[in-house]
Protein backbone atom coordinates (compact mmCIF):
# COMPACT_ATOMS: atom_id res chain seq x y z
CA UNK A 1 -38.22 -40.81 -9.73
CA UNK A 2 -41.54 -40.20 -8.06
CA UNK A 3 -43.63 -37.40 -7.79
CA UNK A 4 -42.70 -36.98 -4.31
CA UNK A 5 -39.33 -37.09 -4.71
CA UNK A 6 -39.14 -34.95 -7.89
CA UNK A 7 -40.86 -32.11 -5.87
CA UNK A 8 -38.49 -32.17 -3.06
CA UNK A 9 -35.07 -32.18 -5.40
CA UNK A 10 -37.00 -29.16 -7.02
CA UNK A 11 -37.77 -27.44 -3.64
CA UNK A 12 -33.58 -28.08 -2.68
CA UNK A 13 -32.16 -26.59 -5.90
CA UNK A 14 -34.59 -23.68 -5.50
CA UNK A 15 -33.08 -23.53 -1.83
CA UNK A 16 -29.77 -23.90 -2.44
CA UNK A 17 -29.93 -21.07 -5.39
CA UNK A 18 -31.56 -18.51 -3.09
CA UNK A 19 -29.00 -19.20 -0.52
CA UNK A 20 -26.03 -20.04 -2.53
CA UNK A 21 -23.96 -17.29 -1.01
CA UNK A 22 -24.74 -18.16 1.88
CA UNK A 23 -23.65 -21.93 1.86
CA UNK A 24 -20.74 -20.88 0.19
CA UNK A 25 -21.36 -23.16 -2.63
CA UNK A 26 -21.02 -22.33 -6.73
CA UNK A 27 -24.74 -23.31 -7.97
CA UNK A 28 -23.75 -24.62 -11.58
CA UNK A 29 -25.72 -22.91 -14.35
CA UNK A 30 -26.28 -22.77 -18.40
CA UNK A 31 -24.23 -19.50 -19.40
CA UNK A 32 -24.26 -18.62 -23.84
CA UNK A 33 -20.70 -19.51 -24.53
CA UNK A 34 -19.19 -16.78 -26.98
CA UNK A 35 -16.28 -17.02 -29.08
CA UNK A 36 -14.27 -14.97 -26.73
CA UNK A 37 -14.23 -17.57 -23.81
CA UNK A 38 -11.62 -19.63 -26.20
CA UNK A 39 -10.66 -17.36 -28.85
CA UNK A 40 -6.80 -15.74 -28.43
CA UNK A 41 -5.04 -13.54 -30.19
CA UNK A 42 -1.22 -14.84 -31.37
CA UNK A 43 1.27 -12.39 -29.98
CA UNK A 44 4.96 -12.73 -29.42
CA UNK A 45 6.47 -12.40 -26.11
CA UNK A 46 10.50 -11.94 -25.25
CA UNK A 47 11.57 -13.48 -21.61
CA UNK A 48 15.43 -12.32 -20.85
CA UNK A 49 18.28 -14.58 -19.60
CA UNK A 50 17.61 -16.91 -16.99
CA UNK A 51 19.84 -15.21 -14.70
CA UNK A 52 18.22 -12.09 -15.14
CA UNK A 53 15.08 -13.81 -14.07
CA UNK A 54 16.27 -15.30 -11.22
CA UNK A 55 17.57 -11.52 -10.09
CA UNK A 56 14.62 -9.75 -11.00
CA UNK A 57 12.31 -12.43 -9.06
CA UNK A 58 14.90 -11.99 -6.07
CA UNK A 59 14.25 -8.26 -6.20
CA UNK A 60 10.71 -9.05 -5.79
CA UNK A 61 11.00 -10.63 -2.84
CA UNK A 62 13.27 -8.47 -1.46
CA UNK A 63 10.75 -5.42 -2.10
CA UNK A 64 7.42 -6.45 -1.93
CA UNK A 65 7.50 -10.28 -0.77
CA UNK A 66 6.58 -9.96 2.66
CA UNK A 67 4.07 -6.90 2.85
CA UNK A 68 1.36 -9.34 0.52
CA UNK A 69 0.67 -12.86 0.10
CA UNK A 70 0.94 -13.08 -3.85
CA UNK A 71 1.84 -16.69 -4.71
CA UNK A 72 3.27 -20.08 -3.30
CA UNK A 73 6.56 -19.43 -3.18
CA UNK A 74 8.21 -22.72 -4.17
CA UNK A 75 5.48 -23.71 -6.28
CA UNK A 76 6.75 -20.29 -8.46
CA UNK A 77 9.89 -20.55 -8.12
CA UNK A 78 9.40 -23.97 -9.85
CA UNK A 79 7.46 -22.69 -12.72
CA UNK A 80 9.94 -20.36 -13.49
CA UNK A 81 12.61 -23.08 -13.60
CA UNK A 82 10.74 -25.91 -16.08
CA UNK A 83 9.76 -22.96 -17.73
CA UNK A 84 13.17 -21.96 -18.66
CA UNK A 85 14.83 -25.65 -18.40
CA UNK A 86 11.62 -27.78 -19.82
CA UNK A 87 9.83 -25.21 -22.00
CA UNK A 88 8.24 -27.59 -23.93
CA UNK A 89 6.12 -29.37 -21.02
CA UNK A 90 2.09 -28.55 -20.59
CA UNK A 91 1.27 -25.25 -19.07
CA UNK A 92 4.70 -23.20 -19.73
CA UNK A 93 3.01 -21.52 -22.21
CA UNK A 94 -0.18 -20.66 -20.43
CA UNK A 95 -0.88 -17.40 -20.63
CA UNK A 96 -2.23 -16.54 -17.07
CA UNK A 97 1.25 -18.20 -15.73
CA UNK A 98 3.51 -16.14 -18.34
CA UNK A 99 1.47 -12.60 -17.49
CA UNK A 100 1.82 -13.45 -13.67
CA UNK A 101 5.60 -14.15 -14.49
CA UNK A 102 6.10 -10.66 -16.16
CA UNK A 103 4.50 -8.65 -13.91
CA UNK A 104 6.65 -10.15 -11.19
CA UNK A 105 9.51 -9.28 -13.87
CA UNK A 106 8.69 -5.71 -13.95
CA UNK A 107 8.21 -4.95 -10.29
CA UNK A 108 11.77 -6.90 -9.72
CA UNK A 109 12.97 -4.31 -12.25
CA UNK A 110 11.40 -0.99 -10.89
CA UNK A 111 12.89 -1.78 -7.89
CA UNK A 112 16.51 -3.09 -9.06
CA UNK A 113 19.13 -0.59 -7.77
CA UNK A 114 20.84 -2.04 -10.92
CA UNK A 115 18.34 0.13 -12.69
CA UNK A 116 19.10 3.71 -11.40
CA UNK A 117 19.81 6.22 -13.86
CA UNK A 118 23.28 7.08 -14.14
CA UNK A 119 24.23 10.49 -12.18
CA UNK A 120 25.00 11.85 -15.79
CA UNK A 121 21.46 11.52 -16.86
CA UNK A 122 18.86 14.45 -17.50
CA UNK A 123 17.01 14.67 -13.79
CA UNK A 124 13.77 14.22 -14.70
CA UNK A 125 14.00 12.02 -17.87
CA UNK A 126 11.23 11.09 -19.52
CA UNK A 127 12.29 7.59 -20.66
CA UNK A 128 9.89 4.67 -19.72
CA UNK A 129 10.21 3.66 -15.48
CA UNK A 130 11.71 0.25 -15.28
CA UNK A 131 9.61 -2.67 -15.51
CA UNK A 132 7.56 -1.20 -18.49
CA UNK A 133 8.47 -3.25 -21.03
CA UNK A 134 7.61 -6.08 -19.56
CA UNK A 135 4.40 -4.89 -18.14
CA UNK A 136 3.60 -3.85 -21.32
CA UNK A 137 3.98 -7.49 -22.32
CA UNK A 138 2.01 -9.06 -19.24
CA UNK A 139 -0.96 -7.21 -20.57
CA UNK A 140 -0.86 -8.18 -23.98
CA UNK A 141 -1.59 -11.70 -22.03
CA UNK A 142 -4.37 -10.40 -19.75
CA UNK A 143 -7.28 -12.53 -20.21
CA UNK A 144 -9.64 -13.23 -17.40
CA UNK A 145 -12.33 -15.55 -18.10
CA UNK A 146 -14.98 -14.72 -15.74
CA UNK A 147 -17.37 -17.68 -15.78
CA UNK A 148 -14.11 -20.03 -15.28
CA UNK A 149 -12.33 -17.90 -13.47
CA UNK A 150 -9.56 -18.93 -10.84
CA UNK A 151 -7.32 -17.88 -7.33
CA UNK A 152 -4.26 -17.82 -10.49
CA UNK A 153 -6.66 -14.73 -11.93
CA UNK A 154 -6.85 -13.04 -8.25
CA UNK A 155 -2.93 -13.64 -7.89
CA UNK A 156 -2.37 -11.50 -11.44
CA UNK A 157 -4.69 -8.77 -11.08
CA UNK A 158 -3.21 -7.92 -7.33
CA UNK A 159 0.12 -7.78 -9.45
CA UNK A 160 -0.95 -5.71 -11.73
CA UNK A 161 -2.44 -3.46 -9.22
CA UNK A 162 0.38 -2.99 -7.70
CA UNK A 163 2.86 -2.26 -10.31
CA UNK A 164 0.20 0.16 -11.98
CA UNK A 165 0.91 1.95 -8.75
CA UNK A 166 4.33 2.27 -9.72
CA UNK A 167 3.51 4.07 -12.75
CA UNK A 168 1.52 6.66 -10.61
CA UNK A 169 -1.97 5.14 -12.47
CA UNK A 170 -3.88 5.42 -9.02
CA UNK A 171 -7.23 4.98 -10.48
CA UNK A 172 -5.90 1.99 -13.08
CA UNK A 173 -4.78 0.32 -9.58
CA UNK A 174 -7.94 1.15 -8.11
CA UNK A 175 -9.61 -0.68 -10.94
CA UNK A 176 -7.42 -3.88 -10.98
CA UNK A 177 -7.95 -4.09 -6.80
CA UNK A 178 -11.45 -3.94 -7.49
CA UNK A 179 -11.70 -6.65 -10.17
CA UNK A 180 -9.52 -8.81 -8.00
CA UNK A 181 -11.66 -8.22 -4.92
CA UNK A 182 -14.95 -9.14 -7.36
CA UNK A 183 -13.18 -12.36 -8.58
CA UNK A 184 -12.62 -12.82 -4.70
CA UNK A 185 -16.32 -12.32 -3.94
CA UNK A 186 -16.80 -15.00 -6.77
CA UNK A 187 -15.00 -17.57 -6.04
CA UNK A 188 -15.56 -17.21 -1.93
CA UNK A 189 -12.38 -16.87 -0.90
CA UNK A 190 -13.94 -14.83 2.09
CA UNK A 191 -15.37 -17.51 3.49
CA UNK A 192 -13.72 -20.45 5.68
CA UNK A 193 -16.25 -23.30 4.87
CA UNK A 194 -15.85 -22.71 1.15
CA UNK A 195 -12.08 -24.23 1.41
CA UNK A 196 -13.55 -27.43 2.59
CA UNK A 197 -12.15 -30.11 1.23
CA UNK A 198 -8.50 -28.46 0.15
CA UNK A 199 -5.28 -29.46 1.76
CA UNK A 200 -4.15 -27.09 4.23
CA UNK A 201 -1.98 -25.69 2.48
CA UNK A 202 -4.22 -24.82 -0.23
CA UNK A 203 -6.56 -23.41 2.59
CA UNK A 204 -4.01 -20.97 3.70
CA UNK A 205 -3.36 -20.07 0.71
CA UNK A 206 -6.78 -18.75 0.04
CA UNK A 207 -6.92 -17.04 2.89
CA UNK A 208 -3.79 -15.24 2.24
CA UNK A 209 -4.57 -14.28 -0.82
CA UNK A 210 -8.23 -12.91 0.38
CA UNK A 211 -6.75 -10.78 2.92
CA UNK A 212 -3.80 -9.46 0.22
CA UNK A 213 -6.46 -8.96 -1.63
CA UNK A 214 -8.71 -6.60 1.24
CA UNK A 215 -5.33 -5.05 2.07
CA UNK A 216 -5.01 -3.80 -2.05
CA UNK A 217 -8.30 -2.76 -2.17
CA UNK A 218 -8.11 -0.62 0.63
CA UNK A 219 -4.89 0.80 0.14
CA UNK A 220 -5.87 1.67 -3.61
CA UNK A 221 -9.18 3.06 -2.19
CA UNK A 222 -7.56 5.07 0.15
CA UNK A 223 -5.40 6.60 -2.36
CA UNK A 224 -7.97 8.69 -4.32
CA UNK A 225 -10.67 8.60 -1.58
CA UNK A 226 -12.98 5.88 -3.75
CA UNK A 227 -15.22 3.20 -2.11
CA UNK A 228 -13.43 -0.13 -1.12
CA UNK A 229 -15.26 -3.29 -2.58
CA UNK A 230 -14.14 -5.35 0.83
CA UNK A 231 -14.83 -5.29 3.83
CA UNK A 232 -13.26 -6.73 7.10
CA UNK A 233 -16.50 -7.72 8.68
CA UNK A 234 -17.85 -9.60 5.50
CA UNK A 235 -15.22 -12.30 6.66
CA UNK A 236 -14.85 -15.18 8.89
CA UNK A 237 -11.77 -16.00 7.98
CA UNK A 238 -8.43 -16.56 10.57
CA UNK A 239 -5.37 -14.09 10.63
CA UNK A 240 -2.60 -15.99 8.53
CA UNK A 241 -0.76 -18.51 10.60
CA UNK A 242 1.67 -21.58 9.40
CA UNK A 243 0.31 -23.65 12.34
CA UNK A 244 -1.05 -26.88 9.53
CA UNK A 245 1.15 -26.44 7.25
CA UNK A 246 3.42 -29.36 6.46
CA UNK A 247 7.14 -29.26 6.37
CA UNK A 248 7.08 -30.20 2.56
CA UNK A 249 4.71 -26.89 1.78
CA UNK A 250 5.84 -24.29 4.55
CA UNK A 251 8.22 -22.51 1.60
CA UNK A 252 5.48 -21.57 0.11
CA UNK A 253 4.25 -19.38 2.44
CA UNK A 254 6.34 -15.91 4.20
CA UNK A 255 5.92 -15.61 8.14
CA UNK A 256 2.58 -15.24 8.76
CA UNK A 257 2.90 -12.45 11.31
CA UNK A 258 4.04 -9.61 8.76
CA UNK A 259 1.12 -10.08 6.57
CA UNK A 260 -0.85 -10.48 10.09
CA UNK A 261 0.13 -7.42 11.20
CA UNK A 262 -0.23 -5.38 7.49
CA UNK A 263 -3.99 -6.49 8.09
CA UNK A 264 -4.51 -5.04 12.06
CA UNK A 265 -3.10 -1.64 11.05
CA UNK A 266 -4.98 -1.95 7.31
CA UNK A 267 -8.12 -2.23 9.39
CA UNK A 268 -6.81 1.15 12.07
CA UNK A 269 -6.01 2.95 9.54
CA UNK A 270 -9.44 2.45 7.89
CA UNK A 271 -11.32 3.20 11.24
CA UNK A 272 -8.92 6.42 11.60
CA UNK A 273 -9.97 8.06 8.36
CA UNK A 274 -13.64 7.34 8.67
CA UNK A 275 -13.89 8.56 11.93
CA UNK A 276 -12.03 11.72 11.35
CA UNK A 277 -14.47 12.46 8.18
CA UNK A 278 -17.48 11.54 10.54
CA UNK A 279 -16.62 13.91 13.20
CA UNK A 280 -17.17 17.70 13.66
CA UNK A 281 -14.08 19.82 14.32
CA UNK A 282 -15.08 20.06 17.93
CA UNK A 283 -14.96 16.44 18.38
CA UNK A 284 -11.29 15.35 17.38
CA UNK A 285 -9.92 15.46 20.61
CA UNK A 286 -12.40 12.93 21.36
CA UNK A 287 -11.91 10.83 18.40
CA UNK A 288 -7.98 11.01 18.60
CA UNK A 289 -7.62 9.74 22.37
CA UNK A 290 -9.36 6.45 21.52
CA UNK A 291 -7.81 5.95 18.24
CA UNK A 292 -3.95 6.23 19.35
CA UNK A 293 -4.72 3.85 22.15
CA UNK A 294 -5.30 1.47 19.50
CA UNK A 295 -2.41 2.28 17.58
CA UNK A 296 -0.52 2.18 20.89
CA UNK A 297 -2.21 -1.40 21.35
CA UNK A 298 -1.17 -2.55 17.40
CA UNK A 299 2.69 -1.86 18.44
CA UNK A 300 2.85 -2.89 21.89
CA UNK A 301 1.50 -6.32 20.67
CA UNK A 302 3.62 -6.81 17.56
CA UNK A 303 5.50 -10.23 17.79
CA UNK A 304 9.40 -9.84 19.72
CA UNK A 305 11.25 -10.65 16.11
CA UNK A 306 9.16 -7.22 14.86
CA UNK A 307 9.62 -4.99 17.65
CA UNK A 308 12.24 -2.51 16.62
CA UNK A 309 13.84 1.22 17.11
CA UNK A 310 13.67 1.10 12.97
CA UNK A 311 14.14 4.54 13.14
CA UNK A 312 17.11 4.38 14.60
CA UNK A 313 18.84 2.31 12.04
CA UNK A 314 17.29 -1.69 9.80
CA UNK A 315 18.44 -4.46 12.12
CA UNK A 316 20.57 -6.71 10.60
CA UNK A 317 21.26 -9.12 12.51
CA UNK A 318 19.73 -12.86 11.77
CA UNK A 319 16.99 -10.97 9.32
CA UNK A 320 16.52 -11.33 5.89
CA UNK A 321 16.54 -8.53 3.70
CA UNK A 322 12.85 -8.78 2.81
CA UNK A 323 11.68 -9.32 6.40
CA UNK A 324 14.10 -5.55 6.54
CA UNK A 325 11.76 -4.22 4.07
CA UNK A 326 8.81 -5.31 5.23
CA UNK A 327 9.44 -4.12 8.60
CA UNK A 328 10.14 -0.92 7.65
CA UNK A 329 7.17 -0.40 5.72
CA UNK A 330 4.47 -1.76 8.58
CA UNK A 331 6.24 1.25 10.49
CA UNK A 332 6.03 3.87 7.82
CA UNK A 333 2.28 2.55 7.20
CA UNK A 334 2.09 2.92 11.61
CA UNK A 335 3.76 6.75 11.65
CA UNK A 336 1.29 7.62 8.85
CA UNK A 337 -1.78 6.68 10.52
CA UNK A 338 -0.47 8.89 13.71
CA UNK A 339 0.13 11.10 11.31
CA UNK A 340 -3.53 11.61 9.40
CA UNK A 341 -4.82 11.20 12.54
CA UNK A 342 -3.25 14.35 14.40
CA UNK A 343 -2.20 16.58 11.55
CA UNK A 344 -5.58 18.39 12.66
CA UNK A 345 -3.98 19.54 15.56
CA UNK A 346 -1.01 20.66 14.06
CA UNK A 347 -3.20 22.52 11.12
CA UNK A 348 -5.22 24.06 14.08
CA UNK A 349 -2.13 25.60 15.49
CA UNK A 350 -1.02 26.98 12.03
CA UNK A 351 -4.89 28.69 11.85
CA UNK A 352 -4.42 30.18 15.43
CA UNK A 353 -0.97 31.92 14.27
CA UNK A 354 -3.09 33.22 11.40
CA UNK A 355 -5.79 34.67 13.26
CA UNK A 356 -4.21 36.16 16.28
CA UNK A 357 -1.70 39.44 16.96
CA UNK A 358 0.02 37.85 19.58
CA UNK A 359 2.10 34.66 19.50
CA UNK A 360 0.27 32.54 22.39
CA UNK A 361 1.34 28.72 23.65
CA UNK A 362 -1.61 26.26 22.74
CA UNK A 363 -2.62 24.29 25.77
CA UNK A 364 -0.38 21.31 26.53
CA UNK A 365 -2.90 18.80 24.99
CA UNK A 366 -2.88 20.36 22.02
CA UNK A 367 0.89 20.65 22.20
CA UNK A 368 1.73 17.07 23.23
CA UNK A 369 -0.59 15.84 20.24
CA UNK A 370 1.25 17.89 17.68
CA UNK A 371 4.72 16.94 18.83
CA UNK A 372 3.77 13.28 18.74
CA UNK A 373 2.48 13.53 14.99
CA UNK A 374 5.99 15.82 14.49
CA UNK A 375 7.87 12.64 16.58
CA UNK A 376 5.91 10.42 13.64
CA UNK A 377 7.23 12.35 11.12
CA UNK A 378 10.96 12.69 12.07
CA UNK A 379 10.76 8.65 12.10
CA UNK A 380 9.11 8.55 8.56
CA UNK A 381 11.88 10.28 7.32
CA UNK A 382 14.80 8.87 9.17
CA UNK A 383 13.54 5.43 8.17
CA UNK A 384 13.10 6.07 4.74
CA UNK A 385 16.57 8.20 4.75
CA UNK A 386 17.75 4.64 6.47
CA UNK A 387 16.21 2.43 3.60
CA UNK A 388 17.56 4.39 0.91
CA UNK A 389 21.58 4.05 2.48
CA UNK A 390 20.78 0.60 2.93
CA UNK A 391 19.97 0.05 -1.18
CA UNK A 392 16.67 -1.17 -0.24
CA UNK A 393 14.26 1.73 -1.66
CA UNK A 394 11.68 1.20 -3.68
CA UNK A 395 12.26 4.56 -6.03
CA UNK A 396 9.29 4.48 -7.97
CA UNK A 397 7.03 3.28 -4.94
CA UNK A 398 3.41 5.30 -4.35
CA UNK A 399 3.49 4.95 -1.13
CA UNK A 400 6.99 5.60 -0.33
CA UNK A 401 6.50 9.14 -1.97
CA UNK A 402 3.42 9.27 -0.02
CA UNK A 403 5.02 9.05 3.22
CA UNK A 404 7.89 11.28 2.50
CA UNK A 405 5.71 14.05 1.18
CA UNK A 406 3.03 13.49 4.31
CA UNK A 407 6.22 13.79 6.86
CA UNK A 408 8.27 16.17 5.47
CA UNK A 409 5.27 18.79 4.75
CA UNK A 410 4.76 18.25 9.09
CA UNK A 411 8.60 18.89 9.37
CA UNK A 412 8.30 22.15 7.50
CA UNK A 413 4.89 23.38 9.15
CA UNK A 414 6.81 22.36 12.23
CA UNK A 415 10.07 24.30 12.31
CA UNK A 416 7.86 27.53 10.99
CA UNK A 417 5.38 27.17 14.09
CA UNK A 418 7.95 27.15 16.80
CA UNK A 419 10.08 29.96 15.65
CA UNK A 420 7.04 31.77 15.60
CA UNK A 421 5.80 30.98 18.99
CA UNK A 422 8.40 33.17 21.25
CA UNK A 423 8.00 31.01 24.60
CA UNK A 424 9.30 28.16 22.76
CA UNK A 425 12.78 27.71 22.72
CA UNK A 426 13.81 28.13 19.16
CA UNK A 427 15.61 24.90 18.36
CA UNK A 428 15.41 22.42 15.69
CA UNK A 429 18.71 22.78 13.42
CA UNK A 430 18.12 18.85 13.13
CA UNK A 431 14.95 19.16 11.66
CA UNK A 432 15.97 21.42 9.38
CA UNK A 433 19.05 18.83 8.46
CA UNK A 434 16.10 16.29 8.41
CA UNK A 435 14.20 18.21 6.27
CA UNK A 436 17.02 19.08 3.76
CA UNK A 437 17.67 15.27 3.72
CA UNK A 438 14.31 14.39 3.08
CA UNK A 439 13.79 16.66 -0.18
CA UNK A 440 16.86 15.17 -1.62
CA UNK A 441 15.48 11.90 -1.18
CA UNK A 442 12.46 12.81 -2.90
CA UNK A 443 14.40 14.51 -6.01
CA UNK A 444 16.19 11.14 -5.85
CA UNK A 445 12.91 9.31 -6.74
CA UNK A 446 12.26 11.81 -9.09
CA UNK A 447 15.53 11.70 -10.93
CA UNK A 448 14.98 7.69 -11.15
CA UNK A 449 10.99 8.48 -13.11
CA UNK A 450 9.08 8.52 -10.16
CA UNK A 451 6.44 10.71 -11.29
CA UNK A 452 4.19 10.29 -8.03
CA UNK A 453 7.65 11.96 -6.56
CA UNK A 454 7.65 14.88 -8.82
CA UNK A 455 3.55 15.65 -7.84
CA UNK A 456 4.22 15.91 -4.03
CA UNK A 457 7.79 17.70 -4.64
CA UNK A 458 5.46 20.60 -5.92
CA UNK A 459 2.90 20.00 -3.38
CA UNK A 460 5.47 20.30 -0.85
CA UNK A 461 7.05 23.82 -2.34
CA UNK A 462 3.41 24.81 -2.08
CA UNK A 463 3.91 24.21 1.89
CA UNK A 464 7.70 25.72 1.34
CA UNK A 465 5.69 28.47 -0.20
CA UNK A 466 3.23 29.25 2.77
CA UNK A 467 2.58 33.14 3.46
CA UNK A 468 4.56 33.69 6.24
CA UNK A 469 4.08 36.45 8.37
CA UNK A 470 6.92 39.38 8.61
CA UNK A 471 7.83 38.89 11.97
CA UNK A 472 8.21 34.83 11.62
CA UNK A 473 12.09 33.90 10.57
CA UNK A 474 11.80 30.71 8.93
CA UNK A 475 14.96 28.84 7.14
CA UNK A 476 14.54 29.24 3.53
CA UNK A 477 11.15 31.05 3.69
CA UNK A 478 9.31 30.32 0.28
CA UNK A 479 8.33 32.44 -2.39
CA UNK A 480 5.94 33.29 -4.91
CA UNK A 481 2.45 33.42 -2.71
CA UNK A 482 1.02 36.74 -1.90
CA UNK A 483 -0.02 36.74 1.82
CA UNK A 484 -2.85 39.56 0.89
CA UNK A 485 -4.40 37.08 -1.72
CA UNK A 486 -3.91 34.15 0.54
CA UNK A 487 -6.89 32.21 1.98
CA UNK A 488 -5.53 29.83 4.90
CA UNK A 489 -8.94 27.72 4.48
CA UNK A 490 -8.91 26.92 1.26
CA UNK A 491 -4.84 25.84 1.77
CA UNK A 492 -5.43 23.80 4.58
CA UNK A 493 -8.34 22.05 2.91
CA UNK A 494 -6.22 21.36 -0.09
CA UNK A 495 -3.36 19.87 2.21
CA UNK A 496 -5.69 17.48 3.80
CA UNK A 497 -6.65 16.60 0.26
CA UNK A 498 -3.61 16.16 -1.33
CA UNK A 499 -3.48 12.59 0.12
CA UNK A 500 -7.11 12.31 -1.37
CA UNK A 501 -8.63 11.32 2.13
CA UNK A 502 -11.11 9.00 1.65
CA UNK A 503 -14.85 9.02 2.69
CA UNK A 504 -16.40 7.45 5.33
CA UNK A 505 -17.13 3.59 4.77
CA UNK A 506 -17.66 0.31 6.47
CA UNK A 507 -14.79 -1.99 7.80
């Protein structure tokens, strides 16, 4: 090679390395390689019965199939048969395929109605949540090699994310999102030019499994107010769509306008918290207006097959029972953004009753905003009340407690302001059915070792618990809370913050 030439293959490399994230390109380097990067520990793992397998994996589908992209579809469902039929072929006994395999084991499990505590069980036993054992056994098989790492290792970690919510381990799940959405980052799943040369299918797989991926990391984020690691605007990718897929591969891949629409109100609900924690208490009203046009927009646009009373009672007909569940949690996931994003209101009605002699009628704004975040509420709870009599509740599900706790507490604050305000009519024996219905739900989870149930069933006996004043007749007023010693600052602060509201960030 000349001179000439040698210079200019120098001055490209150097290029290439300074933009490498840019081109979306892996420059190949020299790393030390350590004994680690090979080296694994023998350990024994027990699979059950085929036909338990095959249930449990159904289970998965049914609960958590369609709300994320985690895997092909067929190309698992394939695994899991040479694995059990040809178990001595290549790559049954990798170790990245049998963690993935138990993980999606142990979420089938947690959510198995087959695995509800009998009724003559202690009610808040504290034997190990469903699932555990083999969780237990997927991370015996954890092992991520990061300089060869893969979309498999992205696949397990969002798994393991997930079922760590289960277990109430917020911060664990937080961690596992995080490492997923770094292995993301690494392998440039963000980015639509770095799929070049993959089949279609392939390239809608990666970009499923990026935005499953955003839609974790936010969600975990979200949960105990942490920084997210992605963001929507680092991407160029497309929404999910089936569009080039081929016949052969489409059962790999769920209808792409569930996971579509998880993403839209992912990125709302995002944009609702951050500009709530940006803005001064004078400036809600001005935040809220804009921000439940746009949830207004996310419904109103939602594909005909999605478009449902849900509240009301699951459709049934022509739907599959995961498309059921997944439905019903995009509109739990829609209520609670209203929700977070008018509870102010309703708080700043609750402050006024505090601070005045007189019971006086906020202005109508005020009023219409706080019975549309009550309206959310009431369809939180029916829904959920709907998924349980339906046998399709996830019992030790996060977010599931999350939503019942969040409605139920507006249900009780509720009923206590309009039997206090005289020139409202003082109605609401439904809510108070609702709400009676609601808390039995949530001792429900509890009684099946949810333990992120049994935290908000004492946060919400705090709320049961509020001071109220002597001349208020509330149905089954709470006790134990001294009205004298009571600061109604401090409590509100502390009910905004028992969802962990997260800090402002970038979308």
């Amino acid at each position: 090679m000349s001179t000439k030439s040698s210079i200019l293959s120098t001055l490209r490399l150097l290029r290439s390395g300074d933009s490498a994230s840019k081109t979306g390109k892996d420059i190949e380097y020299k790393y030390f390689t350590l004994s680690l990067d090979t080296a694994q520990e023998r350990c024994t793992i027990r699979l059950p019965p085929y036909p338990y397998v095959l249930y449990l994996v159904k289970q998965f589908t049914i609960y958590f199939g369609y709300d994320w992209h985690w895997v092909r579809l067929r190309k698992f469902n394939q695994q899991v048969e040479t694995t059990y039929k040809s178990p001595s072929l290549p790559g049954v006994k990798d170790r990245t395929w049998l963690c993935k395999l138990l993980v999606v084991l142990a979420m089938g499990e947690s959510a198995s109605p087959n695995s509800t505590p009998s009724k003559n069980a202690a009610p808040e036993a504290t034997s190990s949540p469903p699932g555990t054992e083999f969780f237990k056994q997927a991370l015996k098989l954890l092992s991520i090699r990061y300089e060869s790492a893969s979309i498999e290792d992205v696949e397990v970690l969002n798994m393991i994310a997930l079922y760590s919510n289960q277990l109430n381990r917020q911060k664990t799940a937080y961690m596992y999102a995080g490492k997923s959405a770094r292995l993301c980052n690494m392998l440039q799943l963000h980015r639509a030019d770095a799929s070049t040369g993959y089949s279609p299918s392939e390239k809608e797989h990666r970009k499923r499994v990026w935005w499953s991926t955003f839609c974790l990391d936010r969600m975990t984020s979200m949960q105990r107010g942490f920084l997210p690691t992605l963001t929507a605007t680092q991407t160029d990718l497309e929404y999910p769509s089936q569009g080039d897929i081929s016949p052969d591969n489409a059962g790999d891949f769920t209808d792409p306008d569930y996971l579509t629409a998880r993403i839209q109100l992912t990125i709302i609900q995002a944009r609702v918290v951050s500009h709530l924690s940006l803005s001064e208490p004078a400036d809600v009203l001005n935040v809220i207006g804009p921000m439940l046009e746009t949830l207004s927009t996310w419904k109103k646009a939602l594909p005909h097959h999605m478009a449902s009373q849900i509240e009301d009672g699951l459709p049934r007909p022509n739907r599959s029972l995961p498309c059921i569940r997944s439905l019903a949690n995009l509109y739990l996931r829609y209520n609670h953004c209203a929700i977070v994003l008018l509870r102010p209101m309703l708080l700043k009605q609750v402050a006024l009753l505090y601070t005045t002699d007189e019971p006086t009628t906020p202005p109508e704004a005020s009023t219409q905003l706080s019975d549309f975040c009550l309206d959310a509420a009431r369809s939180s709870v029916g829904i959920l009340i709907n998924v349980h009599s339906n046998g399709l509740l996830a019992r030790l599900g996060l977010m599931e407690s999350v939503h019942l706790f969040t409605s139920l507490a507006i249900i009780r604050l509720s009923i206590w302001t309009r039997n206090y305000q005289s020139s409202v009519p003082k109605e609401g024996s439904d809510d108070i059915q609702l709400y009676d219905s609601g808390k039995e739900l949530l001792q429900y989870m509890i009684h099946c070792g949810s333990l992120a149930a049994k935290v908000h069933r004492r946060m919400l006996q705090e709320v049961e618990d509020l001071p109220l004043r002597h001349d208020v007749p509330v149905h089954s007023q709470g006790e134990g809370v001294n009205q004298q010693d009571w600061d109604l600052d401090e409590w509100i602060a502390r009910f905004i913050q028992s969802e962990n509201a997260p800090i402002a960030f970038d979308i």
